[in-house]
N, C-alpha and C. Protein backbone atom coordinates (compact mmCIF):
# COMPACT_ATOMS: atom_id res chain seq x y z
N UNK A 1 23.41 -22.50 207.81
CA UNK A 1 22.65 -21.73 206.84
C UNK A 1 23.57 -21.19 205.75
N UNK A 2 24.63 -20.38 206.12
CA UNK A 2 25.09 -20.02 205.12
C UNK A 2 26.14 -21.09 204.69
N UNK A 3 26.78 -22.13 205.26
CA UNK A 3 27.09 -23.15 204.24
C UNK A 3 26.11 -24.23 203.65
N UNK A 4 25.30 -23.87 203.58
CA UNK A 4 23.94 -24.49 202.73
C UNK A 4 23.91 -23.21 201.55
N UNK A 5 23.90 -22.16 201.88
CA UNK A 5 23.68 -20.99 200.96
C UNK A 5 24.72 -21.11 199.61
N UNK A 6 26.03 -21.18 200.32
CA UNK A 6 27.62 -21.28 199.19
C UNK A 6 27.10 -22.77 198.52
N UNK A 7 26.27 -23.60 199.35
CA UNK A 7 26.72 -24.66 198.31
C UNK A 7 25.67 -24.80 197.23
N UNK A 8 24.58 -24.16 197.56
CA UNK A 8 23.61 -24.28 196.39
C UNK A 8 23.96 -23.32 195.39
N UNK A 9 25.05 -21.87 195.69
CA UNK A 9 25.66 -21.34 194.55
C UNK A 9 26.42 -21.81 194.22
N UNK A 10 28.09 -22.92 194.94
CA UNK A 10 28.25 -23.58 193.96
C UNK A 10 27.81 -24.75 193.07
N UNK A 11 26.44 -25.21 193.49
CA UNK A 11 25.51 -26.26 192.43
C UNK A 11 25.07 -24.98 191.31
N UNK A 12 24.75 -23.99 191.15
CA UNK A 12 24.24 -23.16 190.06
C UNK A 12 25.47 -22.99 189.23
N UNK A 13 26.72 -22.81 189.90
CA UNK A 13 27.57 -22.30 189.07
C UNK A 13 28.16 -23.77 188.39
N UNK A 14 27.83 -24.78 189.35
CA UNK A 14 28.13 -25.91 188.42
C UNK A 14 27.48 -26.49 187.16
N UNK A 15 26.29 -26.28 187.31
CA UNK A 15 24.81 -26.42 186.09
C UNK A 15 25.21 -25.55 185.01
N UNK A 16 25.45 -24.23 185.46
CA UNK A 16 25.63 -23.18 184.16
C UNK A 16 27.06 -23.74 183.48
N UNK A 17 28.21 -24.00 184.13
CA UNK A 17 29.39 -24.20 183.61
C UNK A 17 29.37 -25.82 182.28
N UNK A 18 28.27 -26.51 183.05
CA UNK A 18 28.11 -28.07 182.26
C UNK A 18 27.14 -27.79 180.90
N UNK A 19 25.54 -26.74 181.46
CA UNK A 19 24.87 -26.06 180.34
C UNK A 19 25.74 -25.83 178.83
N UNK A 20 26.72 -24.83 179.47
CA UNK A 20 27.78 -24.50 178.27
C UNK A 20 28.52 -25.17 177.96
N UNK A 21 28.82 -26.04 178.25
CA UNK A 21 30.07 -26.86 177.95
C UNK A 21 29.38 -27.89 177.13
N UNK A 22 28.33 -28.31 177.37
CA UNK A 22 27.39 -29.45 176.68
C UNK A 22 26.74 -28.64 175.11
N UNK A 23 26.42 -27.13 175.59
CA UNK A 23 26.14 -26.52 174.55
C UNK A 23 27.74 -26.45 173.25
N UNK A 24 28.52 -25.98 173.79
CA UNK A 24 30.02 -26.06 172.93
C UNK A 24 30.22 -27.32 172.72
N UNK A 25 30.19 -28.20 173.11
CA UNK A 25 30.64 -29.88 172.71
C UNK A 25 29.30 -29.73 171.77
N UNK A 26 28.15 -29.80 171.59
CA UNK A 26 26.86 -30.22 170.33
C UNK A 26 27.43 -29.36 169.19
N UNK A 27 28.06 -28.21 169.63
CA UNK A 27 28.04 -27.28 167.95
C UNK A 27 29.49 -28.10 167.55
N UNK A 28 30.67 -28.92 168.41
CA UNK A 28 31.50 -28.74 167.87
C UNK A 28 31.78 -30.40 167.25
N UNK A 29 30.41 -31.31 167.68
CA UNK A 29 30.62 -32.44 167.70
C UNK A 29 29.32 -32.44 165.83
N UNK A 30 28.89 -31.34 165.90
CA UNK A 30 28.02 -31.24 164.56
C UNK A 30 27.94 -30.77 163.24
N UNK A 31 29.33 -30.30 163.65
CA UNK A 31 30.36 -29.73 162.25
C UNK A 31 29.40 -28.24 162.20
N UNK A 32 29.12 -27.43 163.09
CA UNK A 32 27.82 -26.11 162.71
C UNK A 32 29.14 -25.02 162.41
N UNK A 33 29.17 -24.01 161.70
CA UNK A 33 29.94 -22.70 161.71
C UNK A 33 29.49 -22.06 162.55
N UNK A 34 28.19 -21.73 163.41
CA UNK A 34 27.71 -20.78 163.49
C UNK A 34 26.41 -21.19 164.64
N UNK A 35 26.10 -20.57 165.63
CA UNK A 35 24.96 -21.81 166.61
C UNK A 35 24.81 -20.12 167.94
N UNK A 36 24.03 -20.06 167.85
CA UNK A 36 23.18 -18.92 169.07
C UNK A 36 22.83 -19.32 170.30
N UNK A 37 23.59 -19.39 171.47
CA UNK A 37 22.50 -19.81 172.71
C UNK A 37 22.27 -18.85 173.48
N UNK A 38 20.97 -18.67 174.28
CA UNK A 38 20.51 -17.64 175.05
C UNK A 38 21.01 -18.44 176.05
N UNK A 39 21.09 -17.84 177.36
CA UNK A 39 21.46 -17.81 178.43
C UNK A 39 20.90 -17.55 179.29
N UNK A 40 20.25 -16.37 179.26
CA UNK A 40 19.22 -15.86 180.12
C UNK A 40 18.43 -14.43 179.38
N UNK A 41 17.37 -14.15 180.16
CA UNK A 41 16.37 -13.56 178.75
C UNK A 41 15.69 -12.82 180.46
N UNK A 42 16.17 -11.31 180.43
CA UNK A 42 15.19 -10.73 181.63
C UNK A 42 14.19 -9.84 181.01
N UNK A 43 14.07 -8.72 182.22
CA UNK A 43 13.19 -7.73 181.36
C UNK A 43 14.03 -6.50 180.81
N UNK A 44 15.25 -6.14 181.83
CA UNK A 44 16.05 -5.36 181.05
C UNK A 44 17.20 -5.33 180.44
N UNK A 45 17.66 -6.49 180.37
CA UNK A 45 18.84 -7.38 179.63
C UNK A 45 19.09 -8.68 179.58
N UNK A 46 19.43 -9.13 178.36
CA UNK A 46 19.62 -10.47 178.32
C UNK A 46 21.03 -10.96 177.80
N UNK A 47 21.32 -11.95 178.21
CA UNK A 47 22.86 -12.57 177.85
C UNK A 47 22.94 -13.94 176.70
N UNK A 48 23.83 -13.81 175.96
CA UNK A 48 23.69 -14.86 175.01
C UNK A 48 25.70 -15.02 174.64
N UNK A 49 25.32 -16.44 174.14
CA UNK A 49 26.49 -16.87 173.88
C UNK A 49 26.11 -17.22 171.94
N UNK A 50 26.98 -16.47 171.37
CA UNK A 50 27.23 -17.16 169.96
C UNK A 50 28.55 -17.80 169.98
N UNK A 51 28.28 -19.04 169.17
CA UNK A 51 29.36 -19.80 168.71
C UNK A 51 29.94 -19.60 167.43
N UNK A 52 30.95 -19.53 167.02
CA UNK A 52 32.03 -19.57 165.53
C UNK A 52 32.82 -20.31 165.34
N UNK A 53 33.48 -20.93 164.51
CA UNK A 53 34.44 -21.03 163.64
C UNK A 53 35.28 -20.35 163.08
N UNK A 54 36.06 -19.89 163.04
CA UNK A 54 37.65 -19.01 162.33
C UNK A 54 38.36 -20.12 161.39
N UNK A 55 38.52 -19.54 160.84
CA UNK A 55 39.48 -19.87 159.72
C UNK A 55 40.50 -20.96 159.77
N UNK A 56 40.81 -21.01 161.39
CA UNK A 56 41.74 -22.21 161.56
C UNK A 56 40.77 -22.97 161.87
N UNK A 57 39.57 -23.22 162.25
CA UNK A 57 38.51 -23.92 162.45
C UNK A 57 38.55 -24.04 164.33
N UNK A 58 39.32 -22.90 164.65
CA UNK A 58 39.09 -23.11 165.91
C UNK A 58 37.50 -22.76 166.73
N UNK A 59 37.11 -23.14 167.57
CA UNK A 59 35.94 -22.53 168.11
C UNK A 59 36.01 -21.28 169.33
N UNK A 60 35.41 -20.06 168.76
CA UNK A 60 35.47 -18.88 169.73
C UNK A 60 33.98 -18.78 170.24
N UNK A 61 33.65 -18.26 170.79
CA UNK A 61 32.19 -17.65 171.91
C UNK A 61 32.23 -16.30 172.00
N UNK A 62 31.33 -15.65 171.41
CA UNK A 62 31.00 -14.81 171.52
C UNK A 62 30.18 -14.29 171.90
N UNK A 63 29.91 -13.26 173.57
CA UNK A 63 29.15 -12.89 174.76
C UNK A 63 28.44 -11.66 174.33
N UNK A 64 26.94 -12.32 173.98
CA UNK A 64 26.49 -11.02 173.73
C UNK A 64 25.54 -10.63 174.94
N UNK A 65 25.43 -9.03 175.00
CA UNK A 65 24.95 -8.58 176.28
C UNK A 65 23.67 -7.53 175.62
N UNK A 66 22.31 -7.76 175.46
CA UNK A 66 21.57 -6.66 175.10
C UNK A 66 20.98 -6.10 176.54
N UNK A 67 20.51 -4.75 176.23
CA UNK A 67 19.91 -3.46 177.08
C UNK A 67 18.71 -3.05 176.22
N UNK A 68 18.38 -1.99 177.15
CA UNK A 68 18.15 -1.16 176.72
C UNK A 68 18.64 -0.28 175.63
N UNK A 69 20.08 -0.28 175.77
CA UNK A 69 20.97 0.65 174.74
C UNK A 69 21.71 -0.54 173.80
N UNK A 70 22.31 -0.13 172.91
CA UNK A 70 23.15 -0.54 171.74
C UNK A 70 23.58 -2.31 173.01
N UNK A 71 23.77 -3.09 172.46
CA UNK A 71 24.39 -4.22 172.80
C UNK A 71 26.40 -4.50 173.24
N UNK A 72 26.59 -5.00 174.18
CA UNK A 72 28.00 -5.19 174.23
C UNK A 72 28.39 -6.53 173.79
N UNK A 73 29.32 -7.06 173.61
CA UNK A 73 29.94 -8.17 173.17
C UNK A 73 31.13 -8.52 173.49
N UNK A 74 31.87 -9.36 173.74
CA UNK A 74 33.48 -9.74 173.71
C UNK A 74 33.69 -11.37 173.08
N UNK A 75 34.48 -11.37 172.36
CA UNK A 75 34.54 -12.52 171.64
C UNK A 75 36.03 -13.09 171.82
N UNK A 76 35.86 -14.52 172.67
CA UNK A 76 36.92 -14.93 172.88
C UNK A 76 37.11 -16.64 172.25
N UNK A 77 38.55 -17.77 172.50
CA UNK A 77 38.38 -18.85 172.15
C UNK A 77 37.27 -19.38 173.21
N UNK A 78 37.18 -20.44 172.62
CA UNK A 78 35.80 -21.09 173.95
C UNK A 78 36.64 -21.86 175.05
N UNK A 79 37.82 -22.30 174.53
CA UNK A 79 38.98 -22.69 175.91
C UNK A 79 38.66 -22.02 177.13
N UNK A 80 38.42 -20.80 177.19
CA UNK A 80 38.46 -19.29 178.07
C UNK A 80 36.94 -20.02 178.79
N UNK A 81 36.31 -20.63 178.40
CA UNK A 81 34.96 -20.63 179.39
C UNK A 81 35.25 -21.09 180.74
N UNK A 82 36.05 -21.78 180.95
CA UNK A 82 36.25 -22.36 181.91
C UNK A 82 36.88 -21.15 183.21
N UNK A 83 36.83 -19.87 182.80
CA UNK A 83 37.15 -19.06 183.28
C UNK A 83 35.81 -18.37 184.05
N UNK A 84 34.92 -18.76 183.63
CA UNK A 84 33.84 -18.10 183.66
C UNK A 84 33.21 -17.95 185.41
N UNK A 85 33.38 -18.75 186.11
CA UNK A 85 33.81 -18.33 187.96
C UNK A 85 34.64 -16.86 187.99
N UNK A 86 35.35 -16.79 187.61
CA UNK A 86 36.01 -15.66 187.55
C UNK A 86 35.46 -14.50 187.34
N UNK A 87 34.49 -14.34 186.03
CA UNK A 87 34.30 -13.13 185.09
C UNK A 87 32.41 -13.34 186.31
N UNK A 88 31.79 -14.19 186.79
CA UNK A 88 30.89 -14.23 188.09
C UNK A 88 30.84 -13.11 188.82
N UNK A 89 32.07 -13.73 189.81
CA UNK A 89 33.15 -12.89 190.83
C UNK A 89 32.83 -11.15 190.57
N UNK A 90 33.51 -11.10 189.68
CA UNK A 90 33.45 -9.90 189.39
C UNK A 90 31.98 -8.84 188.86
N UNK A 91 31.39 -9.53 188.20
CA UNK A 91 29.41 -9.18 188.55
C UNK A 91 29.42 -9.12 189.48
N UNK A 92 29.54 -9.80 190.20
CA UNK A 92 29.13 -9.74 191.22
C UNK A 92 29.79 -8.90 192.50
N UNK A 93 30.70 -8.57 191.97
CA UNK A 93 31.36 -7.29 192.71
C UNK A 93 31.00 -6.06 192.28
N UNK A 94 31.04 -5.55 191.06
CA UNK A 94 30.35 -4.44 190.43
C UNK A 94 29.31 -4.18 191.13
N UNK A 95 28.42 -5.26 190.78
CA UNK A 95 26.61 -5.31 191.39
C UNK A 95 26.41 -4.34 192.99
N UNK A 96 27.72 -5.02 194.18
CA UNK A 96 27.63 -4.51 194.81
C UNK A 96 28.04 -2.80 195.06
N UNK A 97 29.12 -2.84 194.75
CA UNK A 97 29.33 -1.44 194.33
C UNK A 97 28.36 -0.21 193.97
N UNK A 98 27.65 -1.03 192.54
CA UNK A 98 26.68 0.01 192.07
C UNK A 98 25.55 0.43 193.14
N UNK A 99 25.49 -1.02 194.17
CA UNK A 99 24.40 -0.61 195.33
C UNK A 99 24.30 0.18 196.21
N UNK A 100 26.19 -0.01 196.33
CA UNK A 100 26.91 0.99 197.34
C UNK A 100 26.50 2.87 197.05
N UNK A 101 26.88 2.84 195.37
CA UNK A 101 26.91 4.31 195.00
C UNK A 101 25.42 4.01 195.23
N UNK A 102 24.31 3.78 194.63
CA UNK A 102 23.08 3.93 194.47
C UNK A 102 22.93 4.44 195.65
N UNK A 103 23.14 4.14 197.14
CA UNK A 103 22.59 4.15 198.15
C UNK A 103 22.97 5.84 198.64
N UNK A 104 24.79 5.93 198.18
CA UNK A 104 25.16 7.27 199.02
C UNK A 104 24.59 8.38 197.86
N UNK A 105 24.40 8.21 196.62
CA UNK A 105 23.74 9.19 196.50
C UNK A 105 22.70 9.75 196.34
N UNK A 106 21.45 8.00 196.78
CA UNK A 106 19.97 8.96 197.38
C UNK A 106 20.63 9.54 199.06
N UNK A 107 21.59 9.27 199.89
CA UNK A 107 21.64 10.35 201.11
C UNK A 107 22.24 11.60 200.50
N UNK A 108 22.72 11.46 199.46
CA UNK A 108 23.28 13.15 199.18
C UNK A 108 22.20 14.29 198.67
N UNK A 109 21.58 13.20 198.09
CA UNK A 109 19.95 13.99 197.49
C UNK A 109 19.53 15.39 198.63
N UNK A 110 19.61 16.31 197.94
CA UNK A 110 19.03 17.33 198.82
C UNK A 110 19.84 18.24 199.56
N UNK A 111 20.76 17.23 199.46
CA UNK A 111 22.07 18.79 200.16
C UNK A 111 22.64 19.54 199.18
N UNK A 112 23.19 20.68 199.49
CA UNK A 112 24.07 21.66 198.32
C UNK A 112 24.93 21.88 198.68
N UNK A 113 26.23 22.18 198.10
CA UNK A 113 27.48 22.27 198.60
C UNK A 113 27.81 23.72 197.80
């Protein structure tokens, strides 16, 4: 079961990694400056990748993150995608964490110190 589980996450993480990579090869094989892809689209945030051009004509990606609140971003070369298992990992460590705090401080709810 659970090596059936790892391997259908690594088939997702393989789809998303080829998604982008197929998306960066069309903008860079089409001469575009400039090209928007969504990524994923929820109800309380969504992730997007913009593509650029710089001046040396290199190609960067730029990760946009909307909320609820003001939007985050980090803009790197697109070489760096291939990193993107990595920057996963780590969501996915946060994620748990935040579950962790979420949890101890509905048990603190109600006590006073």
């Amino acid at each position: 079961m659970a090596k059936k589980e790892i391997q259908q996450n690594e088939n997702k993480i393989e789809q998303l990694k080829n998604q982008i990579d197929n998306w960066v090869n069309d903008f860079n094989n089409n001469g575009k400056n400039f090209d928007r892809f969504e990524l994923y689209e929820g109800n309380s945030i969504s992730l997007g990748f913009i593509a650029y051009k710089d001046k040396q004509n290199i190609t960067n990606v730029l990760i946009s993150i909307h909320g609820k609140k003001p939007s985050n971003s980090i803009s790197f070369p697109s070489s760096s995608l291939s990193e993107i298992e990595k920057i996963l990992e780590l969501i996915t460590k946060y994620k748990e964490l935040f579950e962790y705090v979420g949890k101890y401080q509905t048990k603190r709810k109600g006590k006073h110190y």
